[in-house]
Protein backbone atom coordinates (compact mmCIF):
# COMPACT_ATOMS: atom_id res chain seq x y z
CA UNK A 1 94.64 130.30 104.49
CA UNK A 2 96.90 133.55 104.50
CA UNK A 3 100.67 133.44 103.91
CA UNK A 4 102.41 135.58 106.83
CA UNK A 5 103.79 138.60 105.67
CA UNK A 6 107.78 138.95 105.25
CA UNK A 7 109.49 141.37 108.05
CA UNK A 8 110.48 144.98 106.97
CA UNK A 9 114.35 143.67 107.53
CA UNK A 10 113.85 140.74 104.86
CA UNK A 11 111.57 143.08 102.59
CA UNK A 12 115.01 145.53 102.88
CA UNK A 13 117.52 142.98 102.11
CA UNK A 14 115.38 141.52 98.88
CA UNK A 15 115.39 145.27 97.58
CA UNK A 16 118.93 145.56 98.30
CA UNK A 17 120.15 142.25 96.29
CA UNK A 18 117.77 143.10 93.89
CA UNK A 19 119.36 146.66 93.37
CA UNK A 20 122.68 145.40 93.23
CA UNK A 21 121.86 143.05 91.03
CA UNK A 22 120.40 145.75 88.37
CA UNK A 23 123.69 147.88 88.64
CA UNK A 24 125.86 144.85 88.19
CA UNK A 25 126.74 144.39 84.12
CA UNK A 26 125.68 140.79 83.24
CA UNK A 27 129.20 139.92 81.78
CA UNK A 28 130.80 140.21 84.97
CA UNK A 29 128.18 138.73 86.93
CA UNK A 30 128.31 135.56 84.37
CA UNK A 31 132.29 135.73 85.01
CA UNK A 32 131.74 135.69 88.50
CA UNK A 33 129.18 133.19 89.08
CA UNK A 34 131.52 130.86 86.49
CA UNK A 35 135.02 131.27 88.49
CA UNK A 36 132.86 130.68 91.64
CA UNK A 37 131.49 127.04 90.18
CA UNK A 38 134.68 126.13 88.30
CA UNK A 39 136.12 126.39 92.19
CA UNK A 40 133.65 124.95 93.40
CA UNK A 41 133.40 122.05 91.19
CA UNK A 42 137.28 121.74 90.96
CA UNK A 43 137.13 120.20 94.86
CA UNK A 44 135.21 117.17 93.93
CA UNK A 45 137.34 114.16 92.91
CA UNK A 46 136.76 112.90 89.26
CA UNK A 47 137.06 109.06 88.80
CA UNK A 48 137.23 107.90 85.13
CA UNK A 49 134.84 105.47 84.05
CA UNK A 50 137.27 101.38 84.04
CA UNK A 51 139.39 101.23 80.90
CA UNK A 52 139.44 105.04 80.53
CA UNK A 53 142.12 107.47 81.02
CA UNK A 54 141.21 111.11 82.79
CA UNK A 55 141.90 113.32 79.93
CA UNK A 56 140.41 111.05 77.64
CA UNK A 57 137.20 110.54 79.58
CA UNK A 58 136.94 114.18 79.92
C-alpha cells in the first residue's frame, strides 16, 4: 500500500509555517500561544465543586 503524495500547494504551505516558525523567538511564540489559551479558556464557565467558594476552589 502507498500513501498518496501531498500537492505542491500543501508541500508550500508546510515550508512556509515551518519557516516562520524558525524566525519566530520562542519567548514570544510561548507568550502568544499562552494569551491565545488564557482567552480561550476564559469563555468556558467554571462551576465550583458544592460547599466551595470560586476563589477558594481555584
Amino acid at each position: 500500500m502507498t500513501l498518496p503524495l501531498p500537492s505542491l500547494e500543501m508541500l508550500a504551505a508546510v515550508v512556509v509555517a515551518f519557516l516562520a516558525g524558525a524566525c519566530c523567538p520562542t519567548y514570544y511564540a510561548t507568550e502568544r500561544l499562552r494569551g491565545f489559551g488564557r482567552a480561550t479558556f476564559a469563555k468556558i464557565p467554571y462551576q465550583p465543586p458544592p460547599g466551595m467558594d470560586r476563589e477558594e476552589a481555584m
